[in-house]
PDB file of N, CA and C in Angstrom:
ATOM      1  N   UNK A   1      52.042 -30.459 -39.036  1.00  0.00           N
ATOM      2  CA  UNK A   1      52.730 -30.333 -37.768  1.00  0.00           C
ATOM      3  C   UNK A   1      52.903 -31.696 -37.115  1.00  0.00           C
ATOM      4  N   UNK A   2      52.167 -32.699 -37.325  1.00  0.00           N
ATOM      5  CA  UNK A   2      51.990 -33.745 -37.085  1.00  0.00           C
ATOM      6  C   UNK A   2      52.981 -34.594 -37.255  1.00  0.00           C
ATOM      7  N   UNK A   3      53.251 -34.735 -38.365  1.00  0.00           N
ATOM      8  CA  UNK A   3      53.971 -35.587 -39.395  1.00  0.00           C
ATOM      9  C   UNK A   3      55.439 -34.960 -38.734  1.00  0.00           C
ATOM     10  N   UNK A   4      56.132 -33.847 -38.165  1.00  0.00           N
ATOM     11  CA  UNK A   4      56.877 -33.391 -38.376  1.00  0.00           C
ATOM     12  C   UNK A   4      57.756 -33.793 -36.428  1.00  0.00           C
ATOM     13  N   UNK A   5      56.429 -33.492 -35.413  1.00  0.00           N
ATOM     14  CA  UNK A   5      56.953 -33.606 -34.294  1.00  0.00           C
ATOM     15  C   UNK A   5      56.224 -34.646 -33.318  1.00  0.00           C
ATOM     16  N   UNK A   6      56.952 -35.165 -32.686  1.00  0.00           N
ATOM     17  CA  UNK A   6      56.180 -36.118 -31.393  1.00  0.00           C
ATOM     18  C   UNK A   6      54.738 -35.761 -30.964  1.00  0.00           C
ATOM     19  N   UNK A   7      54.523 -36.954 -31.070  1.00  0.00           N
ATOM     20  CA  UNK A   7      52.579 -37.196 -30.194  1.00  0.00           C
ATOM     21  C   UNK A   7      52.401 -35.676 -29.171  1.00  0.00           C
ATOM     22  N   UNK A   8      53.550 -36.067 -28.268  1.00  0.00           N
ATOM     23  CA  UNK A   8      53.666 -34.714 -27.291  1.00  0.00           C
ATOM     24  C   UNK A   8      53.822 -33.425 -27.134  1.00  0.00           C
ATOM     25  N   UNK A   9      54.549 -33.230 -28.325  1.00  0.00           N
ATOM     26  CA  UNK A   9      54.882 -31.604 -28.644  1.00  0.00           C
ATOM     27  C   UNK A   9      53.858 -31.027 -29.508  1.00  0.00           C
ATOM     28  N   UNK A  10      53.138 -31.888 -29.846  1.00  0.00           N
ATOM     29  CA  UNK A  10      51.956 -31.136 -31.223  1.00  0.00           C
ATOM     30  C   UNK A  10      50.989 -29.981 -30.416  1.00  0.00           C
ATOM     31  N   UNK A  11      50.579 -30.514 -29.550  1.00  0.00           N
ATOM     32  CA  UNK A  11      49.935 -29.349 -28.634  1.00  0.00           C
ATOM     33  C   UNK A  11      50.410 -28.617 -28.206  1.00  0.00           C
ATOM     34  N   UNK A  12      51.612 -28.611 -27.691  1.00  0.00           N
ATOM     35  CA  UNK A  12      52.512 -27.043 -26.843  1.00  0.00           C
ATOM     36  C   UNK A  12      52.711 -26.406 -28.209  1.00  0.00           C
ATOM     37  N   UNK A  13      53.225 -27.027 -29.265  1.00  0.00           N
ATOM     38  CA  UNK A  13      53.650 -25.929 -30.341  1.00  0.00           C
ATOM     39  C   UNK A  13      52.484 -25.714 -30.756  1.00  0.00           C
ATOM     40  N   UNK A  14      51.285 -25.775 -31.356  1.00  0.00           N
ATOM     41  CA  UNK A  14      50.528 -25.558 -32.194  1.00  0.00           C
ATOM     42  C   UNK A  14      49.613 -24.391 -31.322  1.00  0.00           C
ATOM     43  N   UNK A  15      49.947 -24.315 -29.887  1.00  0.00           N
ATOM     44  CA  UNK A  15      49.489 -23.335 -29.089  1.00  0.00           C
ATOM     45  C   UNK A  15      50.403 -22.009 -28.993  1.00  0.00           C
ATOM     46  N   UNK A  16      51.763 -22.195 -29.331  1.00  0.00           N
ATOM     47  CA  UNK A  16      52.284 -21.133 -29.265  1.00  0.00           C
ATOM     48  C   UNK A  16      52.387 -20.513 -30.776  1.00  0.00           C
ATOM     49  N   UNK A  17      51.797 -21.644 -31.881  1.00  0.00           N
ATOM     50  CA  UNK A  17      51.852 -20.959 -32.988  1.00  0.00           C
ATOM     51  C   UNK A  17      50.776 -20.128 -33.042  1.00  0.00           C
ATOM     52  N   UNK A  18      49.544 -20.335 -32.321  1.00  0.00           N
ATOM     53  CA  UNK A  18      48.698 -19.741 -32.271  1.00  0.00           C
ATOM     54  C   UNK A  18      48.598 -17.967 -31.706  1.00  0.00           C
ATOM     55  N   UNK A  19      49.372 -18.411 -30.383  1.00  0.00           N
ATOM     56  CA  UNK A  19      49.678 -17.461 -30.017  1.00  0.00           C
ATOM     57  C   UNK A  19      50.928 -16.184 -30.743  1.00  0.00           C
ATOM     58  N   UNK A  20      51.326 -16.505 -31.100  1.00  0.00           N
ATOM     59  CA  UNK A  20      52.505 -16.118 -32.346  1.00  0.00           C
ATOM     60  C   UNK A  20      51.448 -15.530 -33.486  1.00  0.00           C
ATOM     61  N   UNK A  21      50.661 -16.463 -33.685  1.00  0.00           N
ATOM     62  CA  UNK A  21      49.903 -15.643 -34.566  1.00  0.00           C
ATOM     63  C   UNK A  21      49.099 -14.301 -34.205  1.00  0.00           C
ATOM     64  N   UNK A  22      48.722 -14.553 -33.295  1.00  0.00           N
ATOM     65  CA  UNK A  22      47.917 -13.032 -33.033  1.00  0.00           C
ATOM     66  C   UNK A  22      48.757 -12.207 -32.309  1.00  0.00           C
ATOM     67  N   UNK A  23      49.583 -12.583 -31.619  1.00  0.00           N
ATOM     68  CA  UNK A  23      50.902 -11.315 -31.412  1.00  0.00           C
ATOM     69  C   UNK A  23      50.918 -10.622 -33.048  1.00  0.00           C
ATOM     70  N   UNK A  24      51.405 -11.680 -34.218  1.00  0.00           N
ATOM     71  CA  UNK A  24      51.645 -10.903 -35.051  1.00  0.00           C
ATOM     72  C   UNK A  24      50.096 -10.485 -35.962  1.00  0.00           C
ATOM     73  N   UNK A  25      49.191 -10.454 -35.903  1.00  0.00           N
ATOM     74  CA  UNK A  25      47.860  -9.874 -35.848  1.00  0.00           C
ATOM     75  C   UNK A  25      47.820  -8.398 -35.333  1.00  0.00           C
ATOM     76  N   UNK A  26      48.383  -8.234 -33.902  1.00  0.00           N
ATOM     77  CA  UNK A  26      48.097  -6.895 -33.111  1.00  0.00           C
ATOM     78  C   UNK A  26      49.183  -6.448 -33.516  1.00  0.00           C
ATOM     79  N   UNK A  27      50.616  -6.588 -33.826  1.00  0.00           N
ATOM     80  CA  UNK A  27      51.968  -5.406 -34.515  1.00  0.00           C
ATOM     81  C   UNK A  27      51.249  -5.439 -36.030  1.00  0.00           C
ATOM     82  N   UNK A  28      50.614  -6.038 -36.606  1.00  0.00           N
ATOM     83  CA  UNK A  28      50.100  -5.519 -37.743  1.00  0.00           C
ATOM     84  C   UNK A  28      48.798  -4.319 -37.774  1.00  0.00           C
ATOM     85  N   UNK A  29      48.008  -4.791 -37.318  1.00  0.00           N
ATOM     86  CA  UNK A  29      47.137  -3.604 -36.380  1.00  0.00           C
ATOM     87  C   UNK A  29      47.461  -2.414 -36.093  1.00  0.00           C
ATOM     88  N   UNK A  30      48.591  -2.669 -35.701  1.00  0.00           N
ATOM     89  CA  UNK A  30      49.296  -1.439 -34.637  1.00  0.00           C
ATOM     90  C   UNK A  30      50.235  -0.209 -35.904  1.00  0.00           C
ATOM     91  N   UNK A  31      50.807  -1.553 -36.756  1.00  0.00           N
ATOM     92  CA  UNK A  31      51.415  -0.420 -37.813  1.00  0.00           C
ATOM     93  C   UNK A  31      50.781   0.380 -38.504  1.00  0.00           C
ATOM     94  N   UNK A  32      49.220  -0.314 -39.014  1.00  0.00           N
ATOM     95  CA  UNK A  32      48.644   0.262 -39.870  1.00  0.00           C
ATOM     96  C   UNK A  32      48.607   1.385 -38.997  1.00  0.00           C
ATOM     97  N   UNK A  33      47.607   1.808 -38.030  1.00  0.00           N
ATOM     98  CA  UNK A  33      47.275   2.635 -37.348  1.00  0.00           C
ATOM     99  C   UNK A  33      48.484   3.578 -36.626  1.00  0.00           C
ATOM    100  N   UNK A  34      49.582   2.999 -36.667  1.00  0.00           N
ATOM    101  CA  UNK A  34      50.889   4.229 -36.781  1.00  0.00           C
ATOM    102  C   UNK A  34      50.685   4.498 -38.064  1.00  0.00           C
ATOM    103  N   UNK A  35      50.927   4.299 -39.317  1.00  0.00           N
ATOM    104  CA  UNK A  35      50.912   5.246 -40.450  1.00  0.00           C
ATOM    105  C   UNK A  35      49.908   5.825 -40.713  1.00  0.00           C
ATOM    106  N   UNK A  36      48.489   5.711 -40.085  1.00  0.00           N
ATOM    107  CA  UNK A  36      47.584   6.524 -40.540  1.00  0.00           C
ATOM    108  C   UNK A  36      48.026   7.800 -39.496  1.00  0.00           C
ATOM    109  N   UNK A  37      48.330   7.561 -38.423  1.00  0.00           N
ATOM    110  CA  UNK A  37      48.416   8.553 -37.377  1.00  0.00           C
ATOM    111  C   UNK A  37      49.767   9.449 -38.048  1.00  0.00           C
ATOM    112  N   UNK A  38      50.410   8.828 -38.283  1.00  0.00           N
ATOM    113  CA  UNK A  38      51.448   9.907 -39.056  1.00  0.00           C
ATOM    114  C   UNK A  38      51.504  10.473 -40.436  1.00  0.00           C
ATOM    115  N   UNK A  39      50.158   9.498 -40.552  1.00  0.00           N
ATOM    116  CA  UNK A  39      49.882  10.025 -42.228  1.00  0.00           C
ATOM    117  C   UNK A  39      49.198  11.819 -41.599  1.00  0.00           C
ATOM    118  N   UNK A  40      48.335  11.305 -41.019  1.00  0.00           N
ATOM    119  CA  UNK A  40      47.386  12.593 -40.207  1.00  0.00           C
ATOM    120  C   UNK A  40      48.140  13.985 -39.357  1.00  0.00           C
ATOM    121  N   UNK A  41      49.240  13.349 -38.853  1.00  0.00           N
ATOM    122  CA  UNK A  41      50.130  14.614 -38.698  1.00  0.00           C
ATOM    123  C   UNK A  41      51.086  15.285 -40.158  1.00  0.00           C
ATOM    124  N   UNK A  42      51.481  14.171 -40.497  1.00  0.00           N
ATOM    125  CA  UNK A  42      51.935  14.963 -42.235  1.00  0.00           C
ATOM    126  C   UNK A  42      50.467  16.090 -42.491  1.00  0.00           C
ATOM    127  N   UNK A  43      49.523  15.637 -42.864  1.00  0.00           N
ATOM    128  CA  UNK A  43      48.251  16.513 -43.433  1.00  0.00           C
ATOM    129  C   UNK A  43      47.891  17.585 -42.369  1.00  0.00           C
ATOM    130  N   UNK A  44      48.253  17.332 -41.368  1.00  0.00           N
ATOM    131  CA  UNK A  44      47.478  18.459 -40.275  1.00  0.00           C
ATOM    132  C   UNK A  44      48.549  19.830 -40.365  1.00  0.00           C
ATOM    133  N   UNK A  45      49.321  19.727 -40.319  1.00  0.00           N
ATOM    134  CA  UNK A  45      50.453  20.534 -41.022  1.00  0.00           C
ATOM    135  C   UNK A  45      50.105  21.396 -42.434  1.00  0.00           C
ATOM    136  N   UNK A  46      50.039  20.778 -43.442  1.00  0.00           N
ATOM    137  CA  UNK A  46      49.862  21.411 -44.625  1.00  0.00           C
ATOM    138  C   UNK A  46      47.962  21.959 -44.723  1.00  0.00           C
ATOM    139  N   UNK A  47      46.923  21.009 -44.318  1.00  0.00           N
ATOM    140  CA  UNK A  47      46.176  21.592 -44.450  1.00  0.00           C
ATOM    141  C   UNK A  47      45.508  21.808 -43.306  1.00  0.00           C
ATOM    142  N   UNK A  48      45.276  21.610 -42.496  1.00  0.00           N
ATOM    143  CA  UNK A  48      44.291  21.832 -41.209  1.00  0.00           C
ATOM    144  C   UNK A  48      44.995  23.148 -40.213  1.00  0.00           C
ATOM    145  N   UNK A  49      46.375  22.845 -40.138  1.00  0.00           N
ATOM    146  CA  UNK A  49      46.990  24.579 -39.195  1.00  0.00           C
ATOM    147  C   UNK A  49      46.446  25.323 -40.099  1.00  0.00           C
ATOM    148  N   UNK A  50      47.119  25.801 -41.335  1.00  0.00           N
ATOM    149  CA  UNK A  50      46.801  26.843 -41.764  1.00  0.00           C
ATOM    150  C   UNK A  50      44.885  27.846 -41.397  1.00  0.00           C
ATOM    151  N   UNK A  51      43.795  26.580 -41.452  1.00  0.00           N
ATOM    152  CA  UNK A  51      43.129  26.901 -41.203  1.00  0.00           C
ATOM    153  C   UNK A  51      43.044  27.358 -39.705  1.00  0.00           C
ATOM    154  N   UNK A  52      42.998  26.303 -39.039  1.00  0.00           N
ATOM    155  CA  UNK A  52      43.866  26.930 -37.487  1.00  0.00           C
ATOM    156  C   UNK A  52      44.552  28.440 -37.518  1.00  0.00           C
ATOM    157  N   UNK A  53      45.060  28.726 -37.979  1.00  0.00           N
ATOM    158  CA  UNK A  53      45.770  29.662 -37.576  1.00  0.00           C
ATOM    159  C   UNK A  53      44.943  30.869 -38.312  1.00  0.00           C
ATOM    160  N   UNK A  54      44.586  31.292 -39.271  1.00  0.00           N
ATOM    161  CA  UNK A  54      43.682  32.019 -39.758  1.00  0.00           C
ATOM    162  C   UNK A  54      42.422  32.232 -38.801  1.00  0.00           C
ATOM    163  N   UNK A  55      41.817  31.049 -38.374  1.00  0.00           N
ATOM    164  CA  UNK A  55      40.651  31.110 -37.527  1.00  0.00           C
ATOM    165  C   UNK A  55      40.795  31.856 -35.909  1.00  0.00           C
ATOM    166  N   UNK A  56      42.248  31.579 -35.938  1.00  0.00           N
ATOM    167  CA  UNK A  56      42.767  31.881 -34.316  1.00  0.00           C
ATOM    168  C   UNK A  56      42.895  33.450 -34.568  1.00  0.00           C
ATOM    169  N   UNK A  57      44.036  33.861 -35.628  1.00  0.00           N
ATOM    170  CA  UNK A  57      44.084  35.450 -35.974  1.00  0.00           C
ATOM    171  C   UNK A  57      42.774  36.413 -36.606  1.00  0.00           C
ATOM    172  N   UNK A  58      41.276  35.753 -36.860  1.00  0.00           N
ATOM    173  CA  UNK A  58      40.345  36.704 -36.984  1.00  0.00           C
ATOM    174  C   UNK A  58      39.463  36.401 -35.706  1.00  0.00           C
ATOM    175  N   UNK A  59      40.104  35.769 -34.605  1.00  0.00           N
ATOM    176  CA  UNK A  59      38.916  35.250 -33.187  1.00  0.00           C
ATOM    177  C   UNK A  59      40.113  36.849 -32.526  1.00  0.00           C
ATOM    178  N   UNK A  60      41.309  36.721 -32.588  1.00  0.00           N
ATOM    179  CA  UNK A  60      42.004  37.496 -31.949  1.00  0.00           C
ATOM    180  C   UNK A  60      41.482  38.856 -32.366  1.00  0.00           C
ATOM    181  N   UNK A  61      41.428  39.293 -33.632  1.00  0.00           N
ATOM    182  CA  UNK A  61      41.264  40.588 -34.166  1.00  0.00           C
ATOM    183  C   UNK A  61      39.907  41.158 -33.528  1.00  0.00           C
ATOM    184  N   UNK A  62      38.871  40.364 -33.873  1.00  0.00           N
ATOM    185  CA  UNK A  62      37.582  40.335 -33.509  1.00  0.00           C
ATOM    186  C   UNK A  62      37.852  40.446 -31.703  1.00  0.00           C
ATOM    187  N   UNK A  63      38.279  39.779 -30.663  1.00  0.00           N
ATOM    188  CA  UNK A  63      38.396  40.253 -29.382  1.00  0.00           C
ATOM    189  C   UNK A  63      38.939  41.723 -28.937  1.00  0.00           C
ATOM    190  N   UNK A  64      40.058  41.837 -29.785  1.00  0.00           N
ATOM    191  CA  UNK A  64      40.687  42.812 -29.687  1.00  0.00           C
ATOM    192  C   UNK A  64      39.760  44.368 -30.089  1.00  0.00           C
ATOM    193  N   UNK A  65      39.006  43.800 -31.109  1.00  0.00           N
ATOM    194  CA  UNK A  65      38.100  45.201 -31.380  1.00  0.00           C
ATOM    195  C   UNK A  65      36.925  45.422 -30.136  1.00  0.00           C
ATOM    196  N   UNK A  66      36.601  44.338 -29.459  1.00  0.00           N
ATOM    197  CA  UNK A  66      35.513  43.902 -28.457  1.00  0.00           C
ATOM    198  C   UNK A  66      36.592  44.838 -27.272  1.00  0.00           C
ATOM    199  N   UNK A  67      37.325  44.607 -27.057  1.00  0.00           N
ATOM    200  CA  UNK A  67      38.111  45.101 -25.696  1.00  0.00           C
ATOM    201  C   UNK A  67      38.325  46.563 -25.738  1.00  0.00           C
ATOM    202  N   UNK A  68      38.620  47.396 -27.382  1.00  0.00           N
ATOM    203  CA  UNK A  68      39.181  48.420 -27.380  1.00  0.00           C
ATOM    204  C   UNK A  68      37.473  49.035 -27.274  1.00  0.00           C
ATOM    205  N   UNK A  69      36.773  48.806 -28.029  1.00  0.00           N
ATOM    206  CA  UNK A  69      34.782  49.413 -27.673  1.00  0.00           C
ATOM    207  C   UNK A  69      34.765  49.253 -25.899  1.00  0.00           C
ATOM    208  N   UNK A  70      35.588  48.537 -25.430  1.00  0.00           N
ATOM    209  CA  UNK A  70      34.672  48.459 -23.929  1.00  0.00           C
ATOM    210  C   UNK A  70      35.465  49.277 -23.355  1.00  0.00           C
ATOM    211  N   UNK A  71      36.492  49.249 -23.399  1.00  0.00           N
ATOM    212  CA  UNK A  71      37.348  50.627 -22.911  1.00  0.00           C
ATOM    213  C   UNK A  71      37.258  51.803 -23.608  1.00  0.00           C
ATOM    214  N   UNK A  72      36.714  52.222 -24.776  1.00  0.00           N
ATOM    215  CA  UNK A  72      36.182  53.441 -25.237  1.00  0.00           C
ATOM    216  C   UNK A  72      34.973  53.571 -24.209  1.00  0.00           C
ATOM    217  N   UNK A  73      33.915  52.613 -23.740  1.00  0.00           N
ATOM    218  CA  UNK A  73      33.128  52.977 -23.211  1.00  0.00           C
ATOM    219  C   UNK A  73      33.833  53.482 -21.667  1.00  0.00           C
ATOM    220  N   UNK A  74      34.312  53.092 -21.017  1.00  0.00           N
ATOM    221  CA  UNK A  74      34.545  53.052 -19.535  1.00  0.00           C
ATOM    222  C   UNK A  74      35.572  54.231 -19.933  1.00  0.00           C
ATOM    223  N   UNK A  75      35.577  54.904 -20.835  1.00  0.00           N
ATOM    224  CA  UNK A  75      36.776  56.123 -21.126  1.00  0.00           C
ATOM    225  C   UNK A  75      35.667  57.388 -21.394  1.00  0.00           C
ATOM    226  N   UNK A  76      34.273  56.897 -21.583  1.00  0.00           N
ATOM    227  CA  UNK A  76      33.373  57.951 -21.731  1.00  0.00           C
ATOM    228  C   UNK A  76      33.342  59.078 -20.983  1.00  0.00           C
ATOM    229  N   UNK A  77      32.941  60.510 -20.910  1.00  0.00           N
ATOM    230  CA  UNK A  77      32.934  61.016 -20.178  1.00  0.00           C
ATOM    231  C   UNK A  77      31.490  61.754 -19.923  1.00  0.00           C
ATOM    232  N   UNK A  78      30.854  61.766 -20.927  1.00  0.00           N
ATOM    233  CA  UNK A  78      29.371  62.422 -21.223  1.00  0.00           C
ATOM    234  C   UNK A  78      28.503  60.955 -21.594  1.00  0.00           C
ATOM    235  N   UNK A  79      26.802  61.401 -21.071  1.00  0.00           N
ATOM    236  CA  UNK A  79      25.823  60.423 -20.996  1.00  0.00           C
ATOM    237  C   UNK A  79      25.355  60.313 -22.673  1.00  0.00           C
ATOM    238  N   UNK A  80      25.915  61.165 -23.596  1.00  0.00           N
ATOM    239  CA  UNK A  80      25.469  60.779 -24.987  1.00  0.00           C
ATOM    240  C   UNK A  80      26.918  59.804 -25.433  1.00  0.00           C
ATOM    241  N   UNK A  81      28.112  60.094 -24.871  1.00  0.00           N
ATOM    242  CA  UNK A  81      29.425  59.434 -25.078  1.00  0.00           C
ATOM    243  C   UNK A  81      28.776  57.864 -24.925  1.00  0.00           C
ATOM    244  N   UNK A  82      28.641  57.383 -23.490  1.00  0.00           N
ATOM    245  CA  UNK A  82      28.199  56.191 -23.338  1.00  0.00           C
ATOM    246  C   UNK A  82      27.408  55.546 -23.766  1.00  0.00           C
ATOM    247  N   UNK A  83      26.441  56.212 -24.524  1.00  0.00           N
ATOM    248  CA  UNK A  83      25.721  55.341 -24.996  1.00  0.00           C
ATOM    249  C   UNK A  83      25.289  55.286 -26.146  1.00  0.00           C
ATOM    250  N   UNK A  84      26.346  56.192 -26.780  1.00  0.00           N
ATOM    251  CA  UNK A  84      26.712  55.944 -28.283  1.00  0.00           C
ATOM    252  C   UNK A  84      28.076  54.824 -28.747  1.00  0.00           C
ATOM    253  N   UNK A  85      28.948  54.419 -27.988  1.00  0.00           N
ATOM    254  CA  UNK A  85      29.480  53.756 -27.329  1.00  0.00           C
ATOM    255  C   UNK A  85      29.178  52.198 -26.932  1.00  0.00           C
ATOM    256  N   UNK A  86      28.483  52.454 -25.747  1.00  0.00           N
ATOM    257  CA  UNK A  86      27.744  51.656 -25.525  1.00  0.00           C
ATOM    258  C   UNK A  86      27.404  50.895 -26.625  1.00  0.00           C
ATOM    259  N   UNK A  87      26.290  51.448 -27.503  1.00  0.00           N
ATOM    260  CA  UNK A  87      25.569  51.145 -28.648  1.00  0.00           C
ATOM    261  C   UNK A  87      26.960  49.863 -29.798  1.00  0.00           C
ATOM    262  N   UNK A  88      27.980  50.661 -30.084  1.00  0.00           N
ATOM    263  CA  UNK A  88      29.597  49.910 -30.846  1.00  0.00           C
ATOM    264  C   UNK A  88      29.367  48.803 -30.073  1.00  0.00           C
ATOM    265  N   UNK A  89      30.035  48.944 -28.960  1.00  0.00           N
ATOM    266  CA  UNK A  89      30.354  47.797 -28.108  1.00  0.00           C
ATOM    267  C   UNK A  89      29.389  46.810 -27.995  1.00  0.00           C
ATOM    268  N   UNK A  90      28.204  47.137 -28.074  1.00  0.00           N
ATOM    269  CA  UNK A  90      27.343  45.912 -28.322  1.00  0.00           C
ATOM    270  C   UNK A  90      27.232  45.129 -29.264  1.00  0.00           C
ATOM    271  N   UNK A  91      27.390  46.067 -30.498  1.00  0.00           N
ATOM    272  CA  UNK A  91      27.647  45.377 -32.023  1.00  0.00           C
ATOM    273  C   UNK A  91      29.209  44.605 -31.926  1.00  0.00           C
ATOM    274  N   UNK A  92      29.813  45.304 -31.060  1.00  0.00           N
ATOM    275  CA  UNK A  92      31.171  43.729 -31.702  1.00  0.00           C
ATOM    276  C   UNK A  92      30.897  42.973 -30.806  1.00  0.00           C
ATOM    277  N   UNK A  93      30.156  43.160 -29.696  1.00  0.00           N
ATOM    278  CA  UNK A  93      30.340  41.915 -28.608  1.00  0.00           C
ATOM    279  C   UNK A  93      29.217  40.719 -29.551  1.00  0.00           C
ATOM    280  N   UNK A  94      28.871  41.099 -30.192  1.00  0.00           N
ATOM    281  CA  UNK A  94      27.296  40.205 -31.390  1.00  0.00           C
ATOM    282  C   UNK A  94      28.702  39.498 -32.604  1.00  0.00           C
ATOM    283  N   UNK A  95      29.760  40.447 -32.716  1.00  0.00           N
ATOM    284  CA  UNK A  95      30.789  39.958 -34.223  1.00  0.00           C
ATOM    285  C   UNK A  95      31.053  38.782 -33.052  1.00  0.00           C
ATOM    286  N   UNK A  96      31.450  39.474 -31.762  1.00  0.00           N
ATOM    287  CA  UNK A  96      32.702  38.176 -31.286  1.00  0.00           C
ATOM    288  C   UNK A  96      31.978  37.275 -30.854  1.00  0.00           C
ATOM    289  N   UNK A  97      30.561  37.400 -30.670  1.00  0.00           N
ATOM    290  CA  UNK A  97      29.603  35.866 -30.454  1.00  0.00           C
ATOM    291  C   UNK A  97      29.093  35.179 -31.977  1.00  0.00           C
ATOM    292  N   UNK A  98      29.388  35.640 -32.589  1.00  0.00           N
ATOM    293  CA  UNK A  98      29.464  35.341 -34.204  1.00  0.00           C
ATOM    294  C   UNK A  98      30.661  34.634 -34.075  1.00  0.00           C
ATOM    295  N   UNK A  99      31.729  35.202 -34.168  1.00  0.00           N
ATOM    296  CA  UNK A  99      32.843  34.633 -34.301  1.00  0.00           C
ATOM    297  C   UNK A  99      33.598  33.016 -33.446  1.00  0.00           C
ATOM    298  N   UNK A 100      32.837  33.253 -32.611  1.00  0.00           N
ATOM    299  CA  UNK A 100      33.116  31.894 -31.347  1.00  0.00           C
ATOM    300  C   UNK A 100      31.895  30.955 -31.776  1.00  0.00           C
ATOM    301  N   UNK A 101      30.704  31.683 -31.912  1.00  0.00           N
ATOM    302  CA  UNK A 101      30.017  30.177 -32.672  1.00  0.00           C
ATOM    303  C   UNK A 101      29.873  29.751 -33.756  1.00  0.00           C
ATOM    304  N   UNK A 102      31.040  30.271 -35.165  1.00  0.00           N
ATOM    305  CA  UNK A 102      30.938  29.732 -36.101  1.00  0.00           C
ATOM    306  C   UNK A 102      32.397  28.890 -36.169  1.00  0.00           C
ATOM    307  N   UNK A 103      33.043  28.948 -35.310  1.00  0.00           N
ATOM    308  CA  UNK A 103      34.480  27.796 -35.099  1.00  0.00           C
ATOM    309  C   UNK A 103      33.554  26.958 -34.135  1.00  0.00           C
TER     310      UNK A 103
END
């Protein structure tokens, strides 16, 4: 750099080459970490929804059986109804606390 520019300019340029350099340091940085991030949405797509979505439709099924036992109960009309009843509804409310703490 020396050889090339005045006594005077060697320092302003050799500071903005510097700086030039790590600008292009952080857009290199930055790309990698865009293609991993879009590498990661390509894959979340093919493999991670699917699981998603399976996990979401047996949390749903599993609530849904929890809701229809609790309204069989509150539909009871006799004290052996309820608490035979009762008794269901406790067992899925145990599936759907199964089910929420194994996601």
């Amino acid at each position: 750099l020396q050889a090339f520019l005045a006594e005077d300019k060697v320092a302003p340029v050799a500071k903005l080459c510097s700086i030039l350099n790590s600008a292009a340091k952080i857009k290199r940085d930055f790309q990698i970490k865009k293609r991993a991030c879009i590498r990661h949405l390509r894959r979340f797509e093919s493999l991670e929804y699917k699981t998603l979505v399976e996990n979401r439709e047996k949390f749903n099924q599993v609530r849904a059986a929890m809701d229809m036992a609790k309204h069989d109960v509150k539909q009871a009309k006799t004290t052996e109804q309820i608490e035979r009843r009762a008794v269901l509804y406790q067992e899925k409310v145990e599936l759907f606390d199964e089910q929420c703490n194994k996601n």
